[in-house]
C-alpha atoms as a PDB file:
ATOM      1  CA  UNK A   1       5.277  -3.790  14.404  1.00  0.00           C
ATOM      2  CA  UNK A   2       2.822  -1.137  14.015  1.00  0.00           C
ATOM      3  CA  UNK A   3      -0.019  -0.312  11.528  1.00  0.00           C
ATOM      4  CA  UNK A   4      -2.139   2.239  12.050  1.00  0.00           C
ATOM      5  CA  UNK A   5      -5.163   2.395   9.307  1.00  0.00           C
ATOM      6  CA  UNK A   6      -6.863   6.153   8.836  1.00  0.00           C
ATOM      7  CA  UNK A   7     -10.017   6.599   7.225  1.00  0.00           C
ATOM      8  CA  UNK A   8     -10.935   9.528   5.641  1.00  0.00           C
ATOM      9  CA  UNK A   9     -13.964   8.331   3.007  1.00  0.00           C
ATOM     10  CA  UNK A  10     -17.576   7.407   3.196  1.00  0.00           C
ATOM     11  CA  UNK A  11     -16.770   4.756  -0.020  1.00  0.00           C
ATOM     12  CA  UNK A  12     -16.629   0.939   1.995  1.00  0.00           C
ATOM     13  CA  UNK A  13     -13.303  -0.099   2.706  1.00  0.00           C
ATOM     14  CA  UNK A  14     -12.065  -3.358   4.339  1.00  0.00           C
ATOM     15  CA  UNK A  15     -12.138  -3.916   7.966  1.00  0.00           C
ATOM     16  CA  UNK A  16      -8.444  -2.270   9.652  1.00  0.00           C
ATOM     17  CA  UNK A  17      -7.498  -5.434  11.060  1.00  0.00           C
ATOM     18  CA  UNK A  18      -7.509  -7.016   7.225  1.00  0.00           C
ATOM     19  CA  UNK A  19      -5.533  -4.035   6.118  1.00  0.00           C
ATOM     20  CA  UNK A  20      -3.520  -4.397   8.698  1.00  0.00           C
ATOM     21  CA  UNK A  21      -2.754  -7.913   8.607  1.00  0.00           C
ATOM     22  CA  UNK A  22      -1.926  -7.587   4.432  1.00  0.00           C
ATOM     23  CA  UNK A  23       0.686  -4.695   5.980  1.00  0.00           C
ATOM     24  CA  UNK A  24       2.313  -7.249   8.194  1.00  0.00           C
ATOM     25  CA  UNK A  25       2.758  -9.633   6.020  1.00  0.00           C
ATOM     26  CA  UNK A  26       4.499  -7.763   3.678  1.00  0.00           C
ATOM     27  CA  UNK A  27       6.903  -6.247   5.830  1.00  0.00           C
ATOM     28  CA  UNK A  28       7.304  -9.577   7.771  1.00  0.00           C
ATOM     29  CA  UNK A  29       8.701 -11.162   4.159  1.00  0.00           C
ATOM     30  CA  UNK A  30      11.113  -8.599   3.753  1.00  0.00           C
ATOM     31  CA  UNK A  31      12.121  -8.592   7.210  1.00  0.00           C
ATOM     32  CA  UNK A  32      10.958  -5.519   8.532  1.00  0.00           C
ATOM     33  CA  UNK A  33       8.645  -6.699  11.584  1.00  0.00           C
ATOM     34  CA  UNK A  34       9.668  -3.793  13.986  1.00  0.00           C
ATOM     35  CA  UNK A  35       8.748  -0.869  11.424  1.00  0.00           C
ATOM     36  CA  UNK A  36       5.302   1.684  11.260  1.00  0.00           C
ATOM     37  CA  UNK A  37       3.044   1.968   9.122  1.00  0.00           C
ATOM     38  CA  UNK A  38       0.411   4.555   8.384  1.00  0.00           C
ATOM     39  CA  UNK A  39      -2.382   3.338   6.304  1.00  0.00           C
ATOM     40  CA  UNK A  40      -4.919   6.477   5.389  1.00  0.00           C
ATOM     41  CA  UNK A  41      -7.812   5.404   3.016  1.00  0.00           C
ATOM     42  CA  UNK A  42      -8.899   8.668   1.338  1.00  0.00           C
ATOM     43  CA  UNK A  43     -11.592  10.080  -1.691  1.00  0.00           C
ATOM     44  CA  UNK A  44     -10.694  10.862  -4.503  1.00  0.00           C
ATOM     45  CA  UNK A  45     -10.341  14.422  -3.968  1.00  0.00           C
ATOM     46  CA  UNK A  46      -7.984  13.806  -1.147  1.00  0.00           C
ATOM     47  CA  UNK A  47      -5.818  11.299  -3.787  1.00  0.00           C
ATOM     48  CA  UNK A  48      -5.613  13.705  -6.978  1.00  0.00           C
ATOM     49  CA  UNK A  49      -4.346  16.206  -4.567  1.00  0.00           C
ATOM     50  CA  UNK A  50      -1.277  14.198  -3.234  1.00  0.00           C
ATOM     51  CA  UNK A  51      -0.679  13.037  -6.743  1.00  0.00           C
ATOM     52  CA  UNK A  52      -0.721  16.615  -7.795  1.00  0.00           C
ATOM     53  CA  UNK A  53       1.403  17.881  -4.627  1.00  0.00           C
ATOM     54  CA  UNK A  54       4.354  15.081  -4.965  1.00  0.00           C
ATOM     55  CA  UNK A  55       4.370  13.465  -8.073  1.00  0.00           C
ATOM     56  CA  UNK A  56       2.988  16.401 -10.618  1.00  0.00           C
ATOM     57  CA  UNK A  57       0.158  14.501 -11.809  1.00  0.00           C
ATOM     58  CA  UNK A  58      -3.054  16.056 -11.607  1.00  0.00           C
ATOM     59  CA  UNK A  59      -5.658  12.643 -10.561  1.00  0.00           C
ATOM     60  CA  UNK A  60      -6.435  10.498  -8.567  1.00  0.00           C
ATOM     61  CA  UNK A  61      -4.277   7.223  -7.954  1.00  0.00           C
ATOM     62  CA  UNK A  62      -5.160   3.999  -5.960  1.00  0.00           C
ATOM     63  CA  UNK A  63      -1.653   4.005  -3.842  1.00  0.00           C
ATOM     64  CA  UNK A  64       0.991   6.381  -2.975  1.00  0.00           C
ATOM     65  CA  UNK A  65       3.632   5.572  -0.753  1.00  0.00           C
ATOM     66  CA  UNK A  66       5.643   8.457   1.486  1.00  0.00           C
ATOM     67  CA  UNK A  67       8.641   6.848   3.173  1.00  0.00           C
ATOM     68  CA  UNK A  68       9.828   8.344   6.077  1.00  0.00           C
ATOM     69  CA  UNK A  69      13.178   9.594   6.239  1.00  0.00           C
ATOM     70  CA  UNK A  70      15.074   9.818   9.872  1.00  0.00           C
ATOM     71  CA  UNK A  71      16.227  13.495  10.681  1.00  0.00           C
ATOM     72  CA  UNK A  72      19.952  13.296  10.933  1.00  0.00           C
ATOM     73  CA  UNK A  73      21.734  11.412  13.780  1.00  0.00           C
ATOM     74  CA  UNK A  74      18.421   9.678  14.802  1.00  0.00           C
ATOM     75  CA  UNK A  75      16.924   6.630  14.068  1.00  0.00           C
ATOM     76  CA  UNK A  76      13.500   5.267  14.073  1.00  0.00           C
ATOM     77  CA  UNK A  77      11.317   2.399  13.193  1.00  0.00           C
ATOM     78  CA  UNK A  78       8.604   4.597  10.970  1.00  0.00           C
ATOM     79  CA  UNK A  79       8.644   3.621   7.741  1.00  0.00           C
ATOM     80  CA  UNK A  80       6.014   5.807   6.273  1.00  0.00           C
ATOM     81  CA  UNK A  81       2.284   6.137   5.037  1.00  0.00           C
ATOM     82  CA  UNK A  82       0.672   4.429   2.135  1.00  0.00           C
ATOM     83  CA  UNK A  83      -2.924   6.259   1.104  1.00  0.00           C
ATOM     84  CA  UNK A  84      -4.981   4.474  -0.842  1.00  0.00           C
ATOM     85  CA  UNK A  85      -7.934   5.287  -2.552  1.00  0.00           C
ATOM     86  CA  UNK A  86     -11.238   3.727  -1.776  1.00  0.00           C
ATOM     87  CA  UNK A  87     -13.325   4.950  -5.090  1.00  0.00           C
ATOM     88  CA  UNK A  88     -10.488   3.826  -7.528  1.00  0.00           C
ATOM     89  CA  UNK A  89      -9.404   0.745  -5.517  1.00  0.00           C
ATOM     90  CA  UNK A  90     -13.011  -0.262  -6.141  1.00  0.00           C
ATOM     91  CA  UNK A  91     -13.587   0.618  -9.640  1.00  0.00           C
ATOM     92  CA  UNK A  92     -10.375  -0.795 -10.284  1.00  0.00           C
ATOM     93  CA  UNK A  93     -11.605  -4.472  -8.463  1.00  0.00           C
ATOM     94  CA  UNK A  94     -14.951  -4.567 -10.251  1.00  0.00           C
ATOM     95  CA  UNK A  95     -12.553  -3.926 -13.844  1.00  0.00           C
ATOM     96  CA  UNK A  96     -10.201  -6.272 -13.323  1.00  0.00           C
ATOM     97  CA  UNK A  97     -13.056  -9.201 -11.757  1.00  0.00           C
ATOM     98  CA  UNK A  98     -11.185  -9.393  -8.790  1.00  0.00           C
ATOM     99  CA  UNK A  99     -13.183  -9.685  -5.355  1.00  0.00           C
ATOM    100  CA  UNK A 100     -12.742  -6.215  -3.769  1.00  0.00           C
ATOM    101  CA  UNK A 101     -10.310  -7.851  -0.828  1.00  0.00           C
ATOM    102  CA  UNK A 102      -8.499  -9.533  -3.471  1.00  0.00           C
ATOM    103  CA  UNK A 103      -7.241  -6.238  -4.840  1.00  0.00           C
ATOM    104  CA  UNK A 104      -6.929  -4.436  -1.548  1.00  0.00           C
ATOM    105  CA  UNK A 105      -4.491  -6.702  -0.097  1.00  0.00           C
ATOM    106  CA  UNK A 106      -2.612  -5.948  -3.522  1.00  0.00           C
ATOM    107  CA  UNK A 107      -2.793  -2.346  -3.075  1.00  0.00           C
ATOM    108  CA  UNK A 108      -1.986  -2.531   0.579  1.00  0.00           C
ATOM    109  CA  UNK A 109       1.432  -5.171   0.102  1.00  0.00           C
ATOM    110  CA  UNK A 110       2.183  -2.807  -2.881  1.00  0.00           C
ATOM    111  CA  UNK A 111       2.190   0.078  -1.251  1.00  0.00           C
ATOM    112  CA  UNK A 112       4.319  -1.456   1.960  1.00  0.00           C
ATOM    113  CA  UNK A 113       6.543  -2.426  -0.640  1.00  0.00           C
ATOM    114  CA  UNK A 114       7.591   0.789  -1.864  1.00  0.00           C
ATOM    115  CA  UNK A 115       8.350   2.032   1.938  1.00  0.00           C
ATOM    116  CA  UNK A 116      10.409  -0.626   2.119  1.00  0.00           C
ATOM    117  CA  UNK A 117      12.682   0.489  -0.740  1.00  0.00           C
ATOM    118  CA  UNK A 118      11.406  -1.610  -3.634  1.00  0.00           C
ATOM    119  CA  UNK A 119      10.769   0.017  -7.144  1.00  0.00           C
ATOM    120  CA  UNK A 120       9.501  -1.381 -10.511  1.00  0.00           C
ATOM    121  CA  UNK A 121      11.151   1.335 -13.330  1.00  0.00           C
ATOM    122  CA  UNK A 122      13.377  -1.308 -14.976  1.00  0.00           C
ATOM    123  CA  UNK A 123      12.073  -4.993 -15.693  1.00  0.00           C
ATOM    124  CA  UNK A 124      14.195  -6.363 -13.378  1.00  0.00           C
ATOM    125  CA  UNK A 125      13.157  -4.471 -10.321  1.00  0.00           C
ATOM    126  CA  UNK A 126       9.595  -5.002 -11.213  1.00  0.00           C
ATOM    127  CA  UNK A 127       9.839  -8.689 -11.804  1.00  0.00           C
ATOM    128  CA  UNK A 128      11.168  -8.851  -8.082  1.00  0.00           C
ATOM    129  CA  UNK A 129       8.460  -7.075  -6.684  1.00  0.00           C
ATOM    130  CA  UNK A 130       5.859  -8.837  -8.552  1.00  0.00           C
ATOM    131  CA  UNK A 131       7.722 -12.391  -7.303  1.00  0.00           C
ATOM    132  CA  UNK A 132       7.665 -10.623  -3.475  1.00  0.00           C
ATOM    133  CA  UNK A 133       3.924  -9.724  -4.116  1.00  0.00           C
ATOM    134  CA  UNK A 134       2.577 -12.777  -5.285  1.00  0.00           C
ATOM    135  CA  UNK A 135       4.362 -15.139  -2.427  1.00  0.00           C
ATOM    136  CA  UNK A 136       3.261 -12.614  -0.129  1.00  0.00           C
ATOM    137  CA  UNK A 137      -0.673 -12.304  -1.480  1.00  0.00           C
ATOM    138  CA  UNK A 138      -0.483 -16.246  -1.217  1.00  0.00           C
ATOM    139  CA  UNK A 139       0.617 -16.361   2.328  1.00  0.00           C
ATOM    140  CA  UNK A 140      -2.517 -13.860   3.273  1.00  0.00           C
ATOM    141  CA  UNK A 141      -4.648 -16.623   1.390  1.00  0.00           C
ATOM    142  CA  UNK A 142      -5.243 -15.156  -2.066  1.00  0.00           C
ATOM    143  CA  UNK A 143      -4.560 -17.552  -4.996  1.00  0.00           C
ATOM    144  CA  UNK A 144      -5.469 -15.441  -7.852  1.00  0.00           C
ATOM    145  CA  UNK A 145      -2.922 -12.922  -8.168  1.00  0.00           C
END
């Protein structure tokens, strides 16, 4: 499998092997250990404007995820990006009194979730990917979740 981590802010971010590694283990428990990844860390400038562009909402957010979608008649193992943003991930760490890593790895396995085809509009389908992210979150060594 194959994560490549972007970064495209001056805020701190963790090192790409740990984002990385969170990315692996979340498509590893869904079994998706051949697909790509693209993880881009961005601004907030860089955020609001994706937000804006794809989902109509004019701010910042602290994960997107763009799956990839094969052209016709071909198949490949890309399953998308996932930008995050480094300002708001970090505000959002400090409000919640999680270490910063803590709520990366979230972010990260979150994201990877959503290119893997899991949702969380009804209760149901978020109750499954909150069960996926916790087991996951504890296999990369978190136990606060």
């Amino acid at each position: 499998m194959t994560v490549a981590v972007q970064t495209a802010t001056a805020a701190p971010v963790p090192a790409a092997a740990a984002l990385s590694r969170w990315a692996r283990a979340a498509l590893a428990q869904v079994g998706r250990a051949g697909g790509e990844v693209t993880l881009r860390i961005v601004d907030e400038a860089e955020s609001a404007s994706l937000n804006r562009d794809y989902r109509g909402r004019a701010r910042a957010t602290n994960v997107l995820s763009f799956p990839f979608e094969d052209p016709p008649h071909t198949a490949t193992a890309i399953l998308g990006d996932v930008v995050l943003c480094a300002p708001l991930a970090l505000r959002e760490a400090a409000q919640l009194g999680r270490a910063p890593a803590e709520h990366w790895a979230h972010l990260v396995v979150h994201g990877v979730l959503h290119l893997c085809g899991y949702d969380h509009q009804g209760d149901a389908e978020a109750a499954t990917m909150e069960t996926l992210e916790s087991a996951i979150l504890r296999r990369c060594g978190f136990t606060r979740i």
